[in-house]
C-alpha atoms as a PDB file:
ATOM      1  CA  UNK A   1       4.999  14.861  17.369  1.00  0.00           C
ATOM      2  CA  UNK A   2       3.450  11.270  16.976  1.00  0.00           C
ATOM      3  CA  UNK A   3       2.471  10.291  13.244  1.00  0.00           C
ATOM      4  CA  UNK A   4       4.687  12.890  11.652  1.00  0.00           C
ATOM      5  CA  UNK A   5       7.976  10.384  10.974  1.00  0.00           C
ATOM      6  CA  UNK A   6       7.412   9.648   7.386  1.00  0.00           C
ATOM      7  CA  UNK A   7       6.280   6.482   6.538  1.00  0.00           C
ATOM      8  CA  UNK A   8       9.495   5.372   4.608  1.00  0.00           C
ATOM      9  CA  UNK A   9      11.731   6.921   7.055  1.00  0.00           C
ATOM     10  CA  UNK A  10       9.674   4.102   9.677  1.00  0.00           C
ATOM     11  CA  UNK A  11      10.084   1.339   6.975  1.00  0.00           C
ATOM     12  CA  UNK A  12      13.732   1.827   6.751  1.00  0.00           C
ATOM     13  CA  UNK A  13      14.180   1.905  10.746  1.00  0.00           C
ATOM     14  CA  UNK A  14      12.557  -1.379  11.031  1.00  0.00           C
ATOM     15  CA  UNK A  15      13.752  -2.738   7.957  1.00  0.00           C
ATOM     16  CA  UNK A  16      16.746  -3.877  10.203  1.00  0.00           C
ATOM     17  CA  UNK A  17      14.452  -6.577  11.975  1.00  0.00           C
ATOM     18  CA  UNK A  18      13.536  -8.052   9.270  1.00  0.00           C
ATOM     19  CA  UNK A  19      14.670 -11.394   9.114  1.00  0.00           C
ATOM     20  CA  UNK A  20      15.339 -13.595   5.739  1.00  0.00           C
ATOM     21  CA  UNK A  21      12.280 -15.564   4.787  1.00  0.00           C
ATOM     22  CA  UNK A  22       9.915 -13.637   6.871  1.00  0.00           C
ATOM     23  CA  UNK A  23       6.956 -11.316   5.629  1.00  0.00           C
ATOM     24  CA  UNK A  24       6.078  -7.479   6.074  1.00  0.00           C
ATOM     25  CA  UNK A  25       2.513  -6.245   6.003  1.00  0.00           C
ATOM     26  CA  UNK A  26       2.526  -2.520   4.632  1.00  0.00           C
ATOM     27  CA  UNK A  27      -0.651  -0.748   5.260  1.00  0.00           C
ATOM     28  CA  UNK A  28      -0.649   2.333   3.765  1.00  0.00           C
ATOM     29  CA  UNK A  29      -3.174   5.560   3.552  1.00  0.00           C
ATOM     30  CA  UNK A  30      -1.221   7.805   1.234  1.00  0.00           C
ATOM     31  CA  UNK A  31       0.065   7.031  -2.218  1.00  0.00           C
ATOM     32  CA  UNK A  32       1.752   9.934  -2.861  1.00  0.00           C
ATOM     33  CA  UNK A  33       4.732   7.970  -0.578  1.00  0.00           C
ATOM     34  CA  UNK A  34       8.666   8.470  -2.215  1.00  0.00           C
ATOM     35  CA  UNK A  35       8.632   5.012  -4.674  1.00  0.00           C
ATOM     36  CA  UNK A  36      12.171   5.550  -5.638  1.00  0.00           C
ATOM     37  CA  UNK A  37      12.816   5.235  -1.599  1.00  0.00           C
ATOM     38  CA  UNK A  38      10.651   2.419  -1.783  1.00  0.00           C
ATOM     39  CA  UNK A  39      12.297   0.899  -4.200  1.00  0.00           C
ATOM     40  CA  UNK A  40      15.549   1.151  -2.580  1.00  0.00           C
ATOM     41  CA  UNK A  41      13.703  -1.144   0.279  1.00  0.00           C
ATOM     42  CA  UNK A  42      11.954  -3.377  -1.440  1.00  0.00           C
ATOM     43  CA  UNK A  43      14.882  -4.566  -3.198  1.00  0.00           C
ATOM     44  CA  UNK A  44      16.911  -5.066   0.195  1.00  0.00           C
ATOM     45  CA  UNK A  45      13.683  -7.177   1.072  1.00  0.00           C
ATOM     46  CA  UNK A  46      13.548  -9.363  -1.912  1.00  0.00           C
ATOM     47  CA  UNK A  47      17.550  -9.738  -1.541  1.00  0.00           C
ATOM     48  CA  UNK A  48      16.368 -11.250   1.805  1.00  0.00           C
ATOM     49  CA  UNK A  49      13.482 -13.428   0.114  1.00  0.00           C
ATOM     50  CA  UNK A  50      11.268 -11.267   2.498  1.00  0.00           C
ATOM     51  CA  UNK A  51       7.383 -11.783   0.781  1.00  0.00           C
ATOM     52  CA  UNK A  52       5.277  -8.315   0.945  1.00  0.00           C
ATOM     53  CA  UNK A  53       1.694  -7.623   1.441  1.00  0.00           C
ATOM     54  CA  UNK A  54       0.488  -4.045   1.053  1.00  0.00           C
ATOM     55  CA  UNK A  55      -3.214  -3.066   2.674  1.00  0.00           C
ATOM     56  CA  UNK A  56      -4.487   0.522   0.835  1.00  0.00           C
ATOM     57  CA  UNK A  57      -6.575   2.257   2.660  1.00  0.00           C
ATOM     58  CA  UNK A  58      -9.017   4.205   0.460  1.00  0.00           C
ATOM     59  CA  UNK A  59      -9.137   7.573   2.635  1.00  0.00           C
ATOM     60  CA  UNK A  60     -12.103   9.314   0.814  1.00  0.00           C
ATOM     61  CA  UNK A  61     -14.121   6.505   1.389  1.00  0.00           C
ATOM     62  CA  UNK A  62     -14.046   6.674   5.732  1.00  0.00           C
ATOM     63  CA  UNK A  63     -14.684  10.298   5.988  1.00  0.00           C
ATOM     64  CA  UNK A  64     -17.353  12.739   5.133  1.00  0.00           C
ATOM     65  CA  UNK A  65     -17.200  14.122   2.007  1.00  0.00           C
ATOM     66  CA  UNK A  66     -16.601  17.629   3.339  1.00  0.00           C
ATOM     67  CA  UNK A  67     -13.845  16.965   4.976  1.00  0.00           C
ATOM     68  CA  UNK A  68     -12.011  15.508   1.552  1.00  0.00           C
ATOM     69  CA  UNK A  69      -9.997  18.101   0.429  1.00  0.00           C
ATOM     70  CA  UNK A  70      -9.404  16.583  -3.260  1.00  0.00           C
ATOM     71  CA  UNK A  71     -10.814  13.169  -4.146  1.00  0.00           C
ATOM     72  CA  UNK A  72      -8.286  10.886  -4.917  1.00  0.00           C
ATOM     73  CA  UNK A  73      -7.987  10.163  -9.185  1.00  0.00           C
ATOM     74  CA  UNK A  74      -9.089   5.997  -9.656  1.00  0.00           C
ATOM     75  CA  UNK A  75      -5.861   5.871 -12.042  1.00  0.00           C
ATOM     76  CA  UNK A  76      -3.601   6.827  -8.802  1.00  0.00           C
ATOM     77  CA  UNK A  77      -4.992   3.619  -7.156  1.00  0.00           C
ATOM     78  CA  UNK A  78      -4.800   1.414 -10.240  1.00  0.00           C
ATOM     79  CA  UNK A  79      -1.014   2.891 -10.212  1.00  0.00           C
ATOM     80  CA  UNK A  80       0.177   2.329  -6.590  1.00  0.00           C
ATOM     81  CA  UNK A  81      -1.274  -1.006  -6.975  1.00  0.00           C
ATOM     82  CA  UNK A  82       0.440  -2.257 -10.250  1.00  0.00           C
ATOM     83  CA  UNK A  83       3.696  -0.466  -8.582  1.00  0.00           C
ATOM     84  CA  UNK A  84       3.452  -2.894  -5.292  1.00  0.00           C
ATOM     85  CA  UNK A  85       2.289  -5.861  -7.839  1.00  0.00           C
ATOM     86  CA  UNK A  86       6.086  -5.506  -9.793  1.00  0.00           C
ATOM     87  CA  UNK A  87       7.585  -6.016  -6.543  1.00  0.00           C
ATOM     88  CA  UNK A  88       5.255  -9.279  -6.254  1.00  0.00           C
ATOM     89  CA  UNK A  89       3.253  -7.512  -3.297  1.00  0.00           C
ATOM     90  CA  UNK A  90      -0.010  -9.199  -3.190  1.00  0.00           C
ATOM     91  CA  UNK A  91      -1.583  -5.690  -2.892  1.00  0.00           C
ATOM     92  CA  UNK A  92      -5.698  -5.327  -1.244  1.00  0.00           C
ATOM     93  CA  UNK A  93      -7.503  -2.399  -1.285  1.00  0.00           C
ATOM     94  CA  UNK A  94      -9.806  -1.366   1.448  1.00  0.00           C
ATOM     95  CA  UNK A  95     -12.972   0.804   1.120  1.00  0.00           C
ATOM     96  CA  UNK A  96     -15.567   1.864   4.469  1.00  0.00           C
ATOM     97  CA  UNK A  97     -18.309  -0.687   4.072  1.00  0.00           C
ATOM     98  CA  UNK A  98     -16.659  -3.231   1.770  1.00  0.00           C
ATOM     99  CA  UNK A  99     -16.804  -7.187   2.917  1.00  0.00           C
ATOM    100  CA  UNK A 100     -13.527  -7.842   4.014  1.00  0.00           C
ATOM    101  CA  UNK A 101     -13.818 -11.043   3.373  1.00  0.00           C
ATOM    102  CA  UNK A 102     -13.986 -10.182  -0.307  1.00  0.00           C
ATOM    103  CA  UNK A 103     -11.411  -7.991  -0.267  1.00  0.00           C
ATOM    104  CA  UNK A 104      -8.726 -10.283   1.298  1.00  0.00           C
ATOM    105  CA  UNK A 105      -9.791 -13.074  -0.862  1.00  0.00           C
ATOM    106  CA  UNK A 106      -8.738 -11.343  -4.281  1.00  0.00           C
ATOM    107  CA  UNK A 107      -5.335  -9.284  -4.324  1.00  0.00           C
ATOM    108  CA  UNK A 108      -5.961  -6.108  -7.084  1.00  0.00           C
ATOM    109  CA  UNK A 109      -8.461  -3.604  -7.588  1.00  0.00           C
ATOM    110  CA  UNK A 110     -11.714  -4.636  -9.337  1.00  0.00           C
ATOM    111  CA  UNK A 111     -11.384  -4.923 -12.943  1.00  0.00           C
ATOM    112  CA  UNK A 112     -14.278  -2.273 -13.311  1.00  0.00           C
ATOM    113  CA  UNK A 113     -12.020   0.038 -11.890  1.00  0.00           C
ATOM    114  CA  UNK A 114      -8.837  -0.630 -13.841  1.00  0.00           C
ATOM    115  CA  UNK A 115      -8.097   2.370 -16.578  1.00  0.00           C
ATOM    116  CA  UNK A 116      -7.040   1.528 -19.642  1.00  0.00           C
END
């Protein structure tokens, strides 16, 4: 059964090795992830001055496009980001083809892509 322990259930396992100070990297594929779980970590993280980074994944951009069940809405990005952003997550987002130098030199999502 590899890759079915969900993703929170994994954060809170580790979340015991953790130390104070130190830094997690989340990368993360789906956004439709319990944020009220989340939370619940994050803030035993920032208790622990523990510094996030999140890595999205943009899915629908690294496989063909008939194998993409439903596109992902922009607005759901723009959301999960600003979400991981209140938590002071410096948050990159990661689409096939991109320079990832570019990416990882600017947290956020383009400001063309922002929704009002």
């Amino acid at each position: 059964k590899m890759g079915r322990t969900p993703y929170l259930d994994l954060l809170r396992r580790g979340s015991r090795f953790v130390a104070e100070g130190s830094a997690v990297l989340l990368l993360l594929n789906r956004f439709d992830f319990d944020r009220e779980g989340f939370t619940e970590i994050a803030s035993i993280w920032s208790r622990r001055g523990v510094q996030g980074i999140a890595v999205l994944m943009d899915d629908d951009t690294f496989v063909a496009i008939e194998q993409v069940r439903r596109r992902r809405e922009p607005a759901a990005m723009v959301e999960i980001v600003q979400f991981l952003e209140a938590f002071g997550y410096a948050t990159f987002l990661v689409r096939a083809g991109e320079d990832l130098e570019k990416v990882f030199a600017a947290p956020g999502i383009p400001e063309a892509e922002v929704v009002a």
